[in-house]
PDB file of N, CA and C in Angstrom:
ATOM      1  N   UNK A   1      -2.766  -9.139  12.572  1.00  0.00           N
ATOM      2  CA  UNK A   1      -2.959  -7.925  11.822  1.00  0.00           C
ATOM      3  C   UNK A   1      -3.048  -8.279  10.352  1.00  0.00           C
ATOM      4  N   UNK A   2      -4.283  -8.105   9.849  1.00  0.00           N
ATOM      5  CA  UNK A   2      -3.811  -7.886   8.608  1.00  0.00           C
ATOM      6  C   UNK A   2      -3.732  -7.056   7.512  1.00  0.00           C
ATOM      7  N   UNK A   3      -3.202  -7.206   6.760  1.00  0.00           N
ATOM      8  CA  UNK A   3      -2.630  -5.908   5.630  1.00  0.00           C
ATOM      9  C   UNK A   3      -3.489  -5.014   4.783  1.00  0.00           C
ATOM     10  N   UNK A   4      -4.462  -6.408   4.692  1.00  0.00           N
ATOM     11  CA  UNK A   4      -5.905  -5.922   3.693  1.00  0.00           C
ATOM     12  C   UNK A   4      -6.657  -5.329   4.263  1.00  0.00           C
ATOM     13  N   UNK A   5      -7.210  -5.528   5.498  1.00  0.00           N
ATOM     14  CA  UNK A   5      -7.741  -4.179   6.960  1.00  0.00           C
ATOM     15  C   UNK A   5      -6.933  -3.016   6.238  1.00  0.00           C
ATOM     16  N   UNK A   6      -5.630  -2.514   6.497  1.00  0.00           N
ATOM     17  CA  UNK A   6      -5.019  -1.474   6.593  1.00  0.00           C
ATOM     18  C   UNK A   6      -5.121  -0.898   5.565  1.00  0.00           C
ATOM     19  N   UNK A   7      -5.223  -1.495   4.307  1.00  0.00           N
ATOM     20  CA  UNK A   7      -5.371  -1.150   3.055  1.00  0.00           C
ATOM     21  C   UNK A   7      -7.134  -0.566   2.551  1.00  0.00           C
ATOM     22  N   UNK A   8      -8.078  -1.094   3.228  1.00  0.00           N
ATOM     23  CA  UNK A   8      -8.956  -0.774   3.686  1.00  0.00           C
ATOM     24  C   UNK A   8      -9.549   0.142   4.294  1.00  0.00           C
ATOM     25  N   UNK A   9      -8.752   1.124   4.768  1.00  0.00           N
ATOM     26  CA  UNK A   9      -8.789   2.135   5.604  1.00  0.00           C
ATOM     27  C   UNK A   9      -8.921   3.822   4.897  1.00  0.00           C
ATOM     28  N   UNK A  10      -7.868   3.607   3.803  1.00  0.00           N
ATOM     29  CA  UNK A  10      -7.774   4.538   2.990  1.00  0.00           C
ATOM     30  C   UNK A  10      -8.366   4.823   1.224  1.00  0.00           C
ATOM     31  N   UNK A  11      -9.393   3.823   0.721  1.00  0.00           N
ATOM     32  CA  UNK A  11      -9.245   3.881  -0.307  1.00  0.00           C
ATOM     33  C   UNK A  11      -8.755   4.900  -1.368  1.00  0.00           C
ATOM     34  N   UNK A  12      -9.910   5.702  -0.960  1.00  0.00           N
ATOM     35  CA  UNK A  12      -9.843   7.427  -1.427  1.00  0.00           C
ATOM     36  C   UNK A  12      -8.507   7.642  -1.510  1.00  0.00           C
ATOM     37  N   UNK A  13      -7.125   7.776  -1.266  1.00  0.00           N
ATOM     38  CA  UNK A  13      -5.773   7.541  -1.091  1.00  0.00           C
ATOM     39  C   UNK A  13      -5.303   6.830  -1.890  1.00  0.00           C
ATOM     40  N   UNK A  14      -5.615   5.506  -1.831  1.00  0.00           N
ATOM     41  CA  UNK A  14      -5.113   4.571  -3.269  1.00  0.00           C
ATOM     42  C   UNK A  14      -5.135   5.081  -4.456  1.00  0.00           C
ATOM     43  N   UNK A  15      -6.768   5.279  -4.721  1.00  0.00           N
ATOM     44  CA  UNK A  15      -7.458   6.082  -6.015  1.00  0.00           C
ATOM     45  C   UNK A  15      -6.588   6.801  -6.840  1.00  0.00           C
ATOM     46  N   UNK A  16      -5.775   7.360  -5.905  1.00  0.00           N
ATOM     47  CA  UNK A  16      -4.973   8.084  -6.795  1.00  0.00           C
ATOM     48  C   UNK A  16      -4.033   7.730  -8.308  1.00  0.00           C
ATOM     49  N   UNK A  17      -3.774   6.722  -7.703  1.00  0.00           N
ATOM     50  CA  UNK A  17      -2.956   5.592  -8.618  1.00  0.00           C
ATOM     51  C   UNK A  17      -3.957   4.915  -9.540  1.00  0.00           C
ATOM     52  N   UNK A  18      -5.025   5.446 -10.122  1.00  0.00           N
ATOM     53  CA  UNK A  18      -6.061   4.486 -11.242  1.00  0.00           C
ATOM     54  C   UNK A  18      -4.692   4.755 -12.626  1.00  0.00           C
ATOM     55  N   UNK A  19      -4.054   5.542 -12.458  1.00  0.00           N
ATOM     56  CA  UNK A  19      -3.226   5.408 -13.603  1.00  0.00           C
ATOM     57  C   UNK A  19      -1.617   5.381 -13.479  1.00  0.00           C
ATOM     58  N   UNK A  20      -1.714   4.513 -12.412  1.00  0.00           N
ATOM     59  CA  UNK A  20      -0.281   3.495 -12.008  1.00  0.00           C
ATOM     60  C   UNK A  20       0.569   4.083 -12.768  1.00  0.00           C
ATOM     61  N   UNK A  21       1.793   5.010 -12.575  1.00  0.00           N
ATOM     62  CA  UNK A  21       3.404   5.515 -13.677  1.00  0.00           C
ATOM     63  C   UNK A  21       4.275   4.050 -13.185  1.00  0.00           C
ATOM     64  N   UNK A  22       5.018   3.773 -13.997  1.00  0.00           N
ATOM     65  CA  UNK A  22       5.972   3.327 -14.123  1.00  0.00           C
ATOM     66  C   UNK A  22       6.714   3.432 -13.235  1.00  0.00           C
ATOM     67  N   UNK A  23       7.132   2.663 -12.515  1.00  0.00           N
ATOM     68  CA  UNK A  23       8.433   3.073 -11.242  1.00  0.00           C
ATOM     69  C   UNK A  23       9.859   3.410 -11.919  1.00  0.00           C
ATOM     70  N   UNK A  24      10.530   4.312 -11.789  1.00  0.00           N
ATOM     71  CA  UNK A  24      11.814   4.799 -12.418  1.00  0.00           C
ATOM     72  C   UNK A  24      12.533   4.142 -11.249  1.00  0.00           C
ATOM     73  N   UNK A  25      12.684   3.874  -9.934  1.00  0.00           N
ATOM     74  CA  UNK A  25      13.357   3.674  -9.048  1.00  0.00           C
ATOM     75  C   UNK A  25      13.399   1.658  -8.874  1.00  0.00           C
ATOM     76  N   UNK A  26      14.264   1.428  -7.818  1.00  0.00           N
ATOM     77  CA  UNK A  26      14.127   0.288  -7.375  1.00  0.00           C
ATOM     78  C   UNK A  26      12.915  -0.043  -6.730  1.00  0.00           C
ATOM     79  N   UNK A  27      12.283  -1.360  -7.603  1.00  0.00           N
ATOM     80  CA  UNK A  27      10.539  -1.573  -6.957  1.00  0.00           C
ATOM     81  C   UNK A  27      10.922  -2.212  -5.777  1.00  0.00           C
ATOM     82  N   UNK A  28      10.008  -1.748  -4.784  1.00  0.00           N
ATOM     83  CA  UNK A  28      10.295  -2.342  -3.324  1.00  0.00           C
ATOM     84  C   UNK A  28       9.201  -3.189  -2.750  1.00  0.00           C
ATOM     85  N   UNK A  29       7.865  -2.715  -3.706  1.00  0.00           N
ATOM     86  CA  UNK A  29       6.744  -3.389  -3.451  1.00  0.00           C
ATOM     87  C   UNK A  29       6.101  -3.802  -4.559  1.00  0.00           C
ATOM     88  N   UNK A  30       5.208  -4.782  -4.814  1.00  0.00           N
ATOM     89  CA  UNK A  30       4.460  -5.524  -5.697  1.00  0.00           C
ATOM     90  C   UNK A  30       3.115  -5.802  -5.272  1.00  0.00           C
ATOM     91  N   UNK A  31       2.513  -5.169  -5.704  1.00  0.00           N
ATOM     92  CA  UNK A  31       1.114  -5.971  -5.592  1.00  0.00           C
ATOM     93  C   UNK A  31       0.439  -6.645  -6.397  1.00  0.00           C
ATOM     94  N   UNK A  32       0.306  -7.847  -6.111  1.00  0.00           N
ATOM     95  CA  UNK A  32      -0.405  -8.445  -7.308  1.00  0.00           C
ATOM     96  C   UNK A  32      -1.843  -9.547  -6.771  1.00  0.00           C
ATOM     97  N   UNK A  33      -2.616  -9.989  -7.517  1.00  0.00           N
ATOM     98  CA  UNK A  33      -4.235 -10.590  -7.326  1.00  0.00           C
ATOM     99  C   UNK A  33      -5.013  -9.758  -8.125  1.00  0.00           C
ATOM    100  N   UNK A  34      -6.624  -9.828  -7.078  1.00  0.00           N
ATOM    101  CA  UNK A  34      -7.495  -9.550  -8.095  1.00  0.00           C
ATOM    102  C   UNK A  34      -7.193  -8.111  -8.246  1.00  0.00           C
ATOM    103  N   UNK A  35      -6.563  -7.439  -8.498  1.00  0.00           N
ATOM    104  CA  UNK A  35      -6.234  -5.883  -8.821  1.00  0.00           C
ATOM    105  C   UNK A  35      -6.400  -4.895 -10.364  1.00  0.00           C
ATOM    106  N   UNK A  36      -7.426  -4.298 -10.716  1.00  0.00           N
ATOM    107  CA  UNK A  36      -7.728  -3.740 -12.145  1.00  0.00           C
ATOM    108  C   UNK A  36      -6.855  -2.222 -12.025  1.00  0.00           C
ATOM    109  N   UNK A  37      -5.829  -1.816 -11.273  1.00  0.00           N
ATOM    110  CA  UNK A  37      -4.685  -1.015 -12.192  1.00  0.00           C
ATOM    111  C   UNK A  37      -3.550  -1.334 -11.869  1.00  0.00           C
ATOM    112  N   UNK A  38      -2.883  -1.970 -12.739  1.00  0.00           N
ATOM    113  CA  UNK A  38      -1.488  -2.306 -12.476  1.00  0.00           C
ATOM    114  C   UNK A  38      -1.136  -1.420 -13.238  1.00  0.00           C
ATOM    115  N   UNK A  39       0.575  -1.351 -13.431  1.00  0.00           N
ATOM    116  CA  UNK A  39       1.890  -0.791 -14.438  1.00  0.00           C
ATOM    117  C   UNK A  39       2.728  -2.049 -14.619  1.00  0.00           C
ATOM    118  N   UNK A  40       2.475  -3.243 -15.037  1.00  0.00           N
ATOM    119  CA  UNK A  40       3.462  -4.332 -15.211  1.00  0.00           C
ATOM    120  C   UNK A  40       2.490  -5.721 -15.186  1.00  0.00           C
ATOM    121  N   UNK A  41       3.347  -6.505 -15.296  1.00  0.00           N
ATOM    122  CA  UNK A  41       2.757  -8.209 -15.851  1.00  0.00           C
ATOM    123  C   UNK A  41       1.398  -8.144 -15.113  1.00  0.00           C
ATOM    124  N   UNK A  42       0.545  -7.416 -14.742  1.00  0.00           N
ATOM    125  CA  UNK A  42      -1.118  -7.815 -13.972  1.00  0.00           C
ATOM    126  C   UNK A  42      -0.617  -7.851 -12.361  1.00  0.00           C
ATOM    127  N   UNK A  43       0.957  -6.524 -12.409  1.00  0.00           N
ATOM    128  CA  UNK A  43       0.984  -6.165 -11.314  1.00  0.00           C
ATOM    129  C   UNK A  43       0.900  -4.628 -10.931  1.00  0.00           C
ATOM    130  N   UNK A  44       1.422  -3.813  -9.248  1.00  0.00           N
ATOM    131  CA  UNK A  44       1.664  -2.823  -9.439  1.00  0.00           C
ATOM    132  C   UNK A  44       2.705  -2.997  -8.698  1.00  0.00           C
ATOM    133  N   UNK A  45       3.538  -1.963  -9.335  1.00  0.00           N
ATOM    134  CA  UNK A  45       4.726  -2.570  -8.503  1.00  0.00           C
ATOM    135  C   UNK A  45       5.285  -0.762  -8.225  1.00  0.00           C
ATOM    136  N   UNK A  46       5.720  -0.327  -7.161  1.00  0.00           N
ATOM    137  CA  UNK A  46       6.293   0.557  -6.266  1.00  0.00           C
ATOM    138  C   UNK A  46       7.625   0.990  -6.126  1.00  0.00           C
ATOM    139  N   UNK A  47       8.039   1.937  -6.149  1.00  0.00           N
ATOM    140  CA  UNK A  47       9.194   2.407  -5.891  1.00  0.00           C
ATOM    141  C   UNK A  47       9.194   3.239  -4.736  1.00  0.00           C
ATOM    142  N   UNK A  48      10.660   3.577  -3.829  1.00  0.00           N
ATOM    143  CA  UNK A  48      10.288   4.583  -2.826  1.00  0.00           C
ATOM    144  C   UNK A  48       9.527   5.793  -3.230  1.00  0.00           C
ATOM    145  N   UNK A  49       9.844   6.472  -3.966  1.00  0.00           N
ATOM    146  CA  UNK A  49       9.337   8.247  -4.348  1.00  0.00           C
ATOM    147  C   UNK A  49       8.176   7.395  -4.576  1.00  0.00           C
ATOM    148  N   UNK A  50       6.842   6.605  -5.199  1.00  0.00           N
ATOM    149  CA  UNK A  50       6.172   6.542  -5.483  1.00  0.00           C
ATOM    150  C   UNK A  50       5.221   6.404  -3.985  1.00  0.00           C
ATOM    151  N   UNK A  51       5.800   5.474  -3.272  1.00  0.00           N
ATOM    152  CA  UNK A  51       5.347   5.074  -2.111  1.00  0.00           C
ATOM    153  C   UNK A  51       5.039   6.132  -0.892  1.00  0.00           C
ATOM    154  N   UNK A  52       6.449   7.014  -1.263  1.00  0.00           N
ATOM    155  CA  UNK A  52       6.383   8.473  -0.269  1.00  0.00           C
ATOM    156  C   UNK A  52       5.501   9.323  -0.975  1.00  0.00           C
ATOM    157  N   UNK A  53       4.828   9.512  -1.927  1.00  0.00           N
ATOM    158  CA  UNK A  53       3.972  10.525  -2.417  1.00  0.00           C
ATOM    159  C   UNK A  53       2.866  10.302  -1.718  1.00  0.00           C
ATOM    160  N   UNK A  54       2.197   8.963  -1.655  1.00  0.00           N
ATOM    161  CA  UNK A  54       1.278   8.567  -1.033  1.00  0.00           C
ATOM    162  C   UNK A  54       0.824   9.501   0.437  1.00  0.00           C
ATOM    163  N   UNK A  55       2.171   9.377   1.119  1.00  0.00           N
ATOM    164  CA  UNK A  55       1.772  10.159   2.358  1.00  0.00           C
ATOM    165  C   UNK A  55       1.681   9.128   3.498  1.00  0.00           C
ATOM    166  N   UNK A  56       1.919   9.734   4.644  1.00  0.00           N
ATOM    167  CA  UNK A  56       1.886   9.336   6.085  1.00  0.00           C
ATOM    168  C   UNK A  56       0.205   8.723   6.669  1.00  0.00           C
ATOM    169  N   UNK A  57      -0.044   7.555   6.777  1.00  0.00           N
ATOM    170  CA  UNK A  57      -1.188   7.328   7.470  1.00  0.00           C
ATOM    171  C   UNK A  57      -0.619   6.747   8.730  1.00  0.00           C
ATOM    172  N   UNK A  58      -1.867   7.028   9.718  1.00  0.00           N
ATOM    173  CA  UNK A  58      -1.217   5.895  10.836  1.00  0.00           C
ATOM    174  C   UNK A  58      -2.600   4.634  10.870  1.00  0.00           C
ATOM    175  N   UNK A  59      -2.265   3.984  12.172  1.00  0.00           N
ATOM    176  CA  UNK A  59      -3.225   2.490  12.049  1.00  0.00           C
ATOM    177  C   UNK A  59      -3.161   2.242  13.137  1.00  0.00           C
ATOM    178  N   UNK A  60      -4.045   1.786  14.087  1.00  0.00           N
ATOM    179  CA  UNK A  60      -4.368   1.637  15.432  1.00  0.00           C
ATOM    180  C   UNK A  60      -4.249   0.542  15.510  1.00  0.00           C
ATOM    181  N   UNK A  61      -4.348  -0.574  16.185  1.00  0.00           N
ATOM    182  CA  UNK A  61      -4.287  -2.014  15.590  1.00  0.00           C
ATOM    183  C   UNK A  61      -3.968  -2.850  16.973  1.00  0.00           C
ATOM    184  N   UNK A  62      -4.779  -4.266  16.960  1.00  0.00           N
ATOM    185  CA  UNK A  62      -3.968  -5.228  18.633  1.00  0.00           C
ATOM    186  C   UNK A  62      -2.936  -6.454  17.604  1.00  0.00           C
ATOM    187  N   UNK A  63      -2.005  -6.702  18.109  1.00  0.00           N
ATOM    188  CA  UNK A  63      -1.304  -7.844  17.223  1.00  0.00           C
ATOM    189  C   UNK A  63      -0.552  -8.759  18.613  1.00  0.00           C
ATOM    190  N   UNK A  64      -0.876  -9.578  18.003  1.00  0.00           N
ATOM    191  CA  UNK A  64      -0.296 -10.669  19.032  1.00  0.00           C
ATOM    192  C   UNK A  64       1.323 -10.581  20.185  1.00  0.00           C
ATOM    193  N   UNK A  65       1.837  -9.384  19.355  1.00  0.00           N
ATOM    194  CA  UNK A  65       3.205  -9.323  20.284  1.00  0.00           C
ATOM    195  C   UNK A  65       3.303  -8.029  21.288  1.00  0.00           C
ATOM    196  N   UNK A  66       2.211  -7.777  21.296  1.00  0.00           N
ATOM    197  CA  UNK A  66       2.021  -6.289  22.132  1.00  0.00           C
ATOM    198  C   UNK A  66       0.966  -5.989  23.194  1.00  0.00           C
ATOM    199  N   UNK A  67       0.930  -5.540  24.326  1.00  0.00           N
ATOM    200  CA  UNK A  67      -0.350  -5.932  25.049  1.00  0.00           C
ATOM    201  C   UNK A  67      -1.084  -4.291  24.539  1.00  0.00           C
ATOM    202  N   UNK A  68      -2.193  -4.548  24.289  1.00  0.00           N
ATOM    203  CA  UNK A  68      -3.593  -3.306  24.209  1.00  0.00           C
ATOM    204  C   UNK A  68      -2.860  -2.809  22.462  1.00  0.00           C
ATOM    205  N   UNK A  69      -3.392  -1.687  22.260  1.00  0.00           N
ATOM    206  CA  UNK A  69      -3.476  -1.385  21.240  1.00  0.00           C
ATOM    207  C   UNK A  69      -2.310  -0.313  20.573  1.00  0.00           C
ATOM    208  N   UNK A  70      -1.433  -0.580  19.143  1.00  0.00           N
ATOM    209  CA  UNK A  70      -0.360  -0.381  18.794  1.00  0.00           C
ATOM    210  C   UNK A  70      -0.404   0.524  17.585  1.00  0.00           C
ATOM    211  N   UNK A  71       0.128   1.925  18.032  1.00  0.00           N
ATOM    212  CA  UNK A  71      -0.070   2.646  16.614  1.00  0.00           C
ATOM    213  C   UNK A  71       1.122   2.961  15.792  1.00  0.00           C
ATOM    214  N   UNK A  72       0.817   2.227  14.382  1.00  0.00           N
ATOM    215  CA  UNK A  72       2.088   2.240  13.343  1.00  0.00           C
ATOM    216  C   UNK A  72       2.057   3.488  12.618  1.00  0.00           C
TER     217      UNK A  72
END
């Protein structure tokens, strides 16, 4: 499975974030590479409330530890 597929799925969703806030909370996630909106060192970095605004997607997906197809 990989992450960049899943991330792939939603752009329109990401978009939202072209103007990345500041995480007030504990960052739980980081993204960093070729990425043009960060909030930090040429990263973006996440907090829960930021992450839960985003919203619920799901993802269909085969991964090696599951037989047929697994929805997260």
């Amino acid at each position: 499975m990989s992450l960049g597929g899943a991330l792939a799925l939603r752009p329109a969703r990401l978009g939202a974030y072209r103007n990345i806030a500041c995480s007030s909370g504990k960052k739980i996630l980081k993204i960093s590479g070729k990425i043009s909106n960060t909030n930090g060192d040429s990263i973006a970095a996440f907090d829960r409330a930021m992450l839960e605004a985003l919203g619920m997607v799901a993802l269909e997906t085969t991964t090696p530890w599951f037989t047929g197809k697994v929805r997260f």
